[in-house]
Every structure is written in C-alpha cells, then in structure tokens.
C-alpha atoms as a PDB file:
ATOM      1  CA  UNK A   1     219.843  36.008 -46.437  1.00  0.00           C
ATOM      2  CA  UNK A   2     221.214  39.238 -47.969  1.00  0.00           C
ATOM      3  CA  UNK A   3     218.460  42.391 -48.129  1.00  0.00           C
ATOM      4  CA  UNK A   4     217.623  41.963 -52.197  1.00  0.00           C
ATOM      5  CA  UNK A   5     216.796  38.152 -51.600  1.00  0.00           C
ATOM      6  CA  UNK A   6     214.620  39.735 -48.329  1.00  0.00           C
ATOM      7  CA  UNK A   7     212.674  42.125 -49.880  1.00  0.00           C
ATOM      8  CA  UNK A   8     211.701  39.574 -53.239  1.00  0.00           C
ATOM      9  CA  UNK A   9     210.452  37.430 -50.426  1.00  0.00           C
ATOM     10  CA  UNK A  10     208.779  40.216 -48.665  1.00  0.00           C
ATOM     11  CA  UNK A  11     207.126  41.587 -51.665  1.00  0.00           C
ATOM     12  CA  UNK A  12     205.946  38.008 -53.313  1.00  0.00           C
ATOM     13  CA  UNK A  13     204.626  37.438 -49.973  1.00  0.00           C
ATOM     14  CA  UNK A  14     202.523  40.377 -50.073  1.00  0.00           C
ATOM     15  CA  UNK A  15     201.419  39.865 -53.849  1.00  0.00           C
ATOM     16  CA  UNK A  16     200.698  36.219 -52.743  1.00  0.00           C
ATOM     17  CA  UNK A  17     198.468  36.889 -49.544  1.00  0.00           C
ATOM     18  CA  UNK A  18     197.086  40.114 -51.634  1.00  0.00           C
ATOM     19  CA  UNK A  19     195.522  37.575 -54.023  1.00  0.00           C
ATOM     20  CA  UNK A  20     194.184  35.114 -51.731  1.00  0.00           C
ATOM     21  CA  UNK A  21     192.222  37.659 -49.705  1.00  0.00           C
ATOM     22  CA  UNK A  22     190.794  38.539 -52.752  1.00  0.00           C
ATOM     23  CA  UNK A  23     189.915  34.635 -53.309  1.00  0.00           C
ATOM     24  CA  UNK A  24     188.315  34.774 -49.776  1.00  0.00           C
ATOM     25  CA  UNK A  25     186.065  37.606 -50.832  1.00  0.00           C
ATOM     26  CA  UNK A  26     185.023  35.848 -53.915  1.00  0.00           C
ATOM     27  CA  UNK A  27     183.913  32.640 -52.019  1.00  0.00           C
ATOM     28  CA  UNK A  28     182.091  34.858 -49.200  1.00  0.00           C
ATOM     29  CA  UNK A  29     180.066  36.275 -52.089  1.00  0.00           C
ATOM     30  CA  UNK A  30     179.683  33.294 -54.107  1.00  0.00           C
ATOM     31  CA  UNK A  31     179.958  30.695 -51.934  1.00  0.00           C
ATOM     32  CA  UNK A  32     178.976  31.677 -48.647  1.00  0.00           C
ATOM     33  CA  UNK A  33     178.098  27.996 -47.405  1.00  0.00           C
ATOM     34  CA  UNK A  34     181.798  26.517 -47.367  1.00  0.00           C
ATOM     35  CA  UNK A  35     183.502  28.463 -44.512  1.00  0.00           C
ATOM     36  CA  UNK A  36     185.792  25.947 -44.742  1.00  0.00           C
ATOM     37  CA  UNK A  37     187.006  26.702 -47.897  1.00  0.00           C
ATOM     38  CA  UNK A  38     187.814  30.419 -46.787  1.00  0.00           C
ATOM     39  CA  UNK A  39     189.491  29.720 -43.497  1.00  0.00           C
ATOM     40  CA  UNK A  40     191.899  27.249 -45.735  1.00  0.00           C
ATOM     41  CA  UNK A  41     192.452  29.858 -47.846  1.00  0.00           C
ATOM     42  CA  UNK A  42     192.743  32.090 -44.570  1.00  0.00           C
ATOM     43  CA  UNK A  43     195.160  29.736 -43.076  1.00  0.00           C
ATOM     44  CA  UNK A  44     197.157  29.570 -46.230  1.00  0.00           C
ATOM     45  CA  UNK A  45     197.433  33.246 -45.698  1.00  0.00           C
ATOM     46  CA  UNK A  46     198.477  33.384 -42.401  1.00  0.00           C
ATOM     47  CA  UNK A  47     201.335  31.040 -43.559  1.00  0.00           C
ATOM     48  CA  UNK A  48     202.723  33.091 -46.001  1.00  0.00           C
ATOM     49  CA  UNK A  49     203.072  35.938 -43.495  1.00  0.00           C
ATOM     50  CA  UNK A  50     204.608  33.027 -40.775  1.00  0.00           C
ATOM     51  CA  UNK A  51     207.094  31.103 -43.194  1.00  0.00           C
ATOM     52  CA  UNK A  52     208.138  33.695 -45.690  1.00  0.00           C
ATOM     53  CA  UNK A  53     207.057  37.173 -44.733  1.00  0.00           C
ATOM     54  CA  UNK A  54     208.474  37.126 -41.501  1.00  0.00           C
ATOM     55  CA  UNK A  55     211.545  35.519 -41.917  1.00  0.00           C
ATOM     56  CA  UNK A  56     212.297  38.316 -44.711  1.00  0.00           C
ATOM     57  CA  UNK A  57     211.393  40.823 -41.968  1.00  0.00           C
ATOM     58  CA  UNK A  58     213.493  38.942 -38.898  1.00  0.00           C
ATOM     59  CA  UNK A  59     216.624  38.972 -41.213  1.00  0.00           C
ATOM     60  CA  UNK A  60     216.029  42.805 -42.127  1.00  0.00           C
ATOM     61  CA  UNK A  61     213.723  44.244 -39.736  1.00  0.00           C
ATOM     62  CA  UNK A  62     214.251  47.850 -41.485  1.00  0.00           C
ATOM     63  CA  UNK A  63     212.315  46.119 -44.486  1.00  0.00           C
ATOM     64  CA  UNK A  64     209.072  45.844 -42.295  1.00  0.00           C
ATOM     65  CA  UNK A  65     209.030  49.749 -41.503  1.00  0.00           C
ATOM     66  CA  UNK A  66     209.564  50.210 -45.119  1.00  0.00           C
ATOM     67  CA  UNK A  67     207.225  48.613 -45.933  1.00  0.00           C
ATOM     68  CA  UNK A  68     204.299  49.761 -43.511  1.00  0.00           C
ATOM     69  CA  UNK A  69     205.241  52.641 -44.541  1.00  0.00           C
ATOM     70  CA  UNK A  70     204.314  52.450 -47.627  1.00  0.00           C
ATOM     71  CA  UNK A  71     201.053  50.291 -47.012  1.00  0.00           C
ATOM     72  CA  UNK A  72     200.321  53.357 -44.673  1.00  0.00           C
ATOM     73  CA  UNK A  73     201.116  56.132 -47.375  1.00  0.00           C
ATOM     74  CA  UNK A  74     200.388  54.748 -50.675  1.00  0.00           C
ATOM     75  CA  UNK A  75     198.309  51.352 -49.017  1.00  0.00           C
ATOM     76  CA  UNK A  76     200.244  48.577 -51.362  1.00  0.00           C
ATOM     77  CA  UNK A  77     203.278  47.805 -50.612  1.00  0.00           C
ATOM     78  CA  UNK A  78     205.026  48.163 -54.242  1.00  0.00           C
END
C-alpha cells in the first residue's frame, strides 16, 4: 500500500468512527434503553480502527504520529 492510498484510509477511517461516536451520543440521549444498539455501533467503531485504521498506520507508521499530532494540536485529524 503506497502512503497516499494510507493516509485516504487513515483519514476516512477517522471521518467514519468520528460520525458514529456522534450516533452513540444521540442514542444515549434519545434512546438510553437499547445499550445494545450503542455497543454495536461501538463495536462497529472499534472495527474501523482494527481493519482499516491500523493497517494504514502498520504500512506507514509515520502517518500515526502525524496524525496524533494533529488530533493533539488542532484535535481533528484533517
């Protein structure tokens, strides 16, 4: 995987898990009964960051640092 293809999957992934956390919110506030709904949505999540994120990273680790650093400065990744 060359470092442009890397960081599109890096930064979908982010956009991606970005909206579902927002999703969980929503159903926490508005549906607080169905846990089960949020930790699919959770899990969901959590596979993003397994099956795409982290591949991106493992082929280009630099692209991780880059990218914490700009959660940490700017806190969004693009």
């Amino acid at each position: 995987m060359d470092e442009d293809l890397a960081r599109i999957m890096a930064t979908a992934s982010f956009r991606a898990s970005k909206e579902l956390t927002e999703i969980v919110l929503i159903l926490k506030e508005y549906l607080p009964e169905d846990r089960e709904l949020r930790v699919g949505v959770a899990s969901a999540i959590a596979e993003i960051g397994m099956k795409v994120m982290q591949p991106a990273f493992d082929a280009h680790p630099q692209l991780e640092a880059e990218f914490k650093a700009r959660m940490d400065r700017y806190g969004r990744s693009t």
